[in-house]
C-alpha atoms as a PDB file:
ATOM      1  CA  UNK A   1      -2.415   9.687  14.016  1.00  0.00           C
ATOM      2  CA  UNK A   2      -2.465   7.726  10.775  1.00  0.00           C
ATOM      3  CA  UNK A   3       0.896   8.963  10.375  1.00  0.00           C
ATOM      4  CA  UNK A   4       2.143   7.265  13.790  1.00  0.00           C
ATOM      5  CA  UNK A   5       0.309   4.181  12.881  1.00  0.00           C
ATOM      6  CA  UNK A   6       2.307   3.718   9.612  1.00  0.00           C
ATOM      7  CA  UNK A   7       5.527   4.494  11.175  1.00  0.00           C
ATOM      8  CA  UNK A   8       4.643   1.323  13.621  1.00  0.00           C
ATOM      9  CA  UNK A   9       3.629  -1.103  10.906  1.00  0.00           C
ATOM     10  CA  UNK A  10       6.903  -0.180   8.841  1.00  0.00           C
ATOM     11  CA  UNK A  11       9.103  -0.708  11.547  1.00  0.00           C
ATOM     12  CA  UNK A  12       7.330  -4.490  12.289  1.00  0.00           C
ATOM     13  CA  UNK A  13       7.341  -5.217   8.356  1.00  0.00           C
ATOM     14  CA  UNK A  14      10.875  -5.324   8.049  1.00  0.00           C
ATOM     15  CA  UNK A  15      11.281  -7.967  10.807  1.00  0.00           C
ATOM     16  CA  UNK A  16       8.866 -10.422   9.466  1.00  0.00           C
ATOM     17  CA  UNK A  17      10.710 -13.627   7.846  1.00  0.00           C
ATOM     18  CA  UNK A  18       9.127 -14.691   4.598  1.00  0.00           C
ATOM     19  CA  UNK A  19       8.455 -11.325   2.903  1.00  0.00           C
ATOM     20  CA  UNK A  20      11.847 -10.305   1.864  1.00  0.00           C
ATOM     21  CA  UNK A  21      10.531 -11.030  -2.186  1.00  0.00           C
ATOM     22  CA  UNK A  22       7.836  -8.239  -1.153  1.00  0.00           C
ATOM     23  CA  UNK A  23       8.651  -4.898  -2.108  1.00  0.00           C
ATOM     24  CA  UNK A  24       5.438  -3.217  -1.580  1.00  0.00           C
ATOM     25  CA  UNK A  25       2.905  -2.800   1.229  1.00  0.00           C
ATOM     26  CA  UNK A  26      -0.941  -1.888   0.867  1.00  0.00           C
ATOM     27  CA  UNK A  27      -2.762  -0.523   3.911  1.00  0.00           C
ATOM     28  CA  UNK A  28      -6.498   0.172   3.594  1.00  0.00           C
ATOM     29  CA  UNK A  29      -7.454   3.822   4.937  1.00  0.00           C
ATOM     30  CA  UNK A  30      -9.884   4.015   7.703  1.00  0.00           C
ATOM     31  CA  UNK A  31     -11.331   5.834  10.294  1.00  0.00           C
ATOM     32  CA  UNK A  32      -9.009   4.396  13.076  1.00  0.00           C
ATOM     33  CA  UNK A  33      -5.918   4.288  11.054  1.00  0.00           C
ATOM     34  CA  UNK A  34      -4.970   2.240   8.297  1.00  0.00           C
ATOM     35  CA  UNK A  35      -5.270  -1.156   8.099  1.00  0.00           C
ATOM     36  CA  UNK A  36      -2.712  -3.689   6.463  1.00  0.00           C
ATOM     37  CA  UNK A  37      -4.256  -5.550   3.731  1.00  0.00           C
ATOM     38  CA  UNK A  38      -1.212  -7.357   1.993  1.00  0.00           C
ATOM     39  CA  UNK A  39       2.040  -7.071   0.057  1.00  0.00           C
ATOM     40  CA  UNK A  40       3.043  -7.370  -3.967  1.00  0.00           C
ATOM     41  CA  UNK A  41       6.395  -8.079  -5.338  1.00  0.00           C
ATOM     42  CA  UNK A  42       6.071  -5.635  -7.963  1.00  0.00           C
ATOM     43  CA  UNK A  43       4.015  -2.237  -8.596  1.00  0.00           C
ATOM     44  CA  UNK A  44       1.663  -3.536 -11.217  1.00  0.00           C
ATOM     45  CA  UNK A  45       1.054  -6.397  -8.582  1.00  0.00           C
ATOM     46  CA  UNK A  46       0.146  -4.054  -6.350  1.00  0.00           C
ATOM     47  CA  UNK A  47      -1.870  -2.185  -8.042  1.00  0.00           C
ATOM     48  CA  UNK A  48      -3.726  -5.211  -9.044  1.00  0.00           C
ATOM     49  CA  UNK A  49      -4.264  -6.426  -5.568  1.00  0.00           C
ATOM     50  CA  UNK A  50      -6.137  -2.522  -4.783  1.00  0.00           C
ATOM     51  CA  UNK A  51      -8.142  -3.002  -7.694  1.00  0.00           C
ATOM     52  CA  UNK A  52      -9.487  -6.486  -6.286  1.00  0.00           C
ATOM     53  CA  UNK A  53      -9.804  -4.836  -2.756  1.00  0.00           C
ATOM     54  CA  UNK A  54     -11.290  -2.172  -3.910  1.00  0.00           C
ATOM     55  CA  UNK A  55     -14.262  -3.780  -5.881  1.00  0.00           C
ATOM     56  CA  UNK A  56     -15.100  -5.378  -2.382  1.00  0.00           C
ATOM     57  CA  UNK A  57     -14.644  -2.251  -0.299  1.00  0.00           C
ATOM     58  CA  UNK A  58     -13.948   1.009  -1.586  1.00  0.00           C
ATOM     59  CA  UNK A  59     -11.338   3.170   0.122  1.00  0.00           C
ATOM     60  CA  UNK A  60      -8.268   5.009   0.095  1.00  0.00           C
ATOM     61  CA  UNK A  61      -5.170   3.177   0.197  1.00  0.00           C
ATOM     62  CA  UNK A  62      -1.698   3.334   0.545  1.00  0.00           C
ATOM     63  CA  UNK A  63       0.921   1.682  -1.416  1.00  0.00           C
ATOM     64  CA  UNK A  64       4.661   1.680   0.634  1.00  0.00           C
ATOM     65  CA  UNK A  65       7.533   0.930  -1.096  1.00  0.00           C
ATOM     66  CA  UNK A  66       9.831  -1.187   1.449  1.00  0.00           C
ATOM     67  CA  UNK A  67      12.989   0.060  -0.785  1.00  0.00           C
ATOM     68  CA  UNK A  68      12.438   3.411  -0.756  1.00  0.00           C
ATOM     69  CA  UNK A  69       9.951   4.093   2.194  1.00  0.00           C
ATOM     70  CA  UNK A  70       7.597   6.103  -0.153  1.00  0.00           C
ATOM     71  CA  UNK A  71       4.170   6.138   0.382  1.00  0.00           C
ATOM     72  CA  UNK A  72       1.972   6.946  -1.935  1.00  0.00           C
ATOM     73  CA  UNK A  73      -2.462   7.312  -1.742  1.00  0.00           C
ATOM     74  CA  UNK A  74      -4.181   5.519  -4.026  1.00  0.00           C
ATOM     75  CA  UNK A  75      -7.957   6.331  -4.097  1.00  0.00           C
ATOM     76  CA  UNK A  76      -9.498   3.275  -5.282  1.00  0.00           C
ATOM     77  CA  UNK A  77     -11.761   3.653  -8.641  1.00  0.00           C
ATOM     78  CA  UNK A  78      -9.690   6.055 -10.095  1.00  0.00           C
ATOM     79  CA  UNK A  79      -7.142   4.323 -12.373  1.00  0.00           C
ATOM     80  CA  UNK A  80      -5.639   6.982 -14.114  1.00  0.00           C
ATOM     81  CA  UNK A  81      -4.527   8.479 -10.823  1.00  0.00           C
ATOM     82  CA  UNK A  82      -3.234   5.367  -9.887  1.00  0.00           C
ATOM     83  CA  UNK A  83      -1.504   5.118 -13.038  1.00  0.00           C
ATOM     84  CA  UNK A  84       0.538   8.619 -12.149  1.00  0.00           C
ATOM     85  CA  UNK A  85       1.117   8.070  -8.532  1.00  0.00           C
ATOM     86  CA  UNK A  86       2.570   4.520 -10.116  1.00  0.00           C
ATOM     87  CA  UNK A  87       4.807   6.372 -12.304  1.00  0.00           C
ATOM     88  CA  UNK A  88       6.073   7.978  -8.737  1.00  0.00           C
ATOM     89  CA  UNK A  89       6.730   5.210  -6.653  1.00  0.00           C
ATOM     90  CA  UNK A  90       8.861   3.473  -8.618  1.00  0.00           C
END
């Protein structure tokens, strides 16, 4: 399901005007599905913007890279596995 749900939000991220500068996608893991919570221009931006979303609700999230269309799970709290799914993405 969460799969389906990604596939859905990639296809409608590509078409909206503005965000060409804005590489990466973060979607908040939930129950229902995940959640779009914002895009970074760069990794480390990204990263940053978890970190600040994570202090206010802690979660698993997903980091998608619009150039590649990886995806990578972030849980939040746990830098240094953030730090080597980082090293992945880009």
């Amino acid at each position: 399901m969460q799969a389906a749900k990604m596939e859905e939000l990639k296809q409608g991220s590509n078409k909206v005007p503005g965000f060409a500068n804005l590489s990466f996608d973060i979607f908040k893991v939930e129950a229902e599905g995940v959640v779009w919570r914002g895009t970074a221009a760069s990794l480390e931006d990204a990263n940053r913007r978890i970190q600040e979303l994570a202090s206010e609700s802690p979660a698993e999230y997903i980091v998608w890279n619009r150039q590649t269309g990886d995806k990578h799970a972030v849980k939040s709290g746990d830098r240094r596995d953030m730090q080597e799914r980082s090293e992945n993405i880009s």
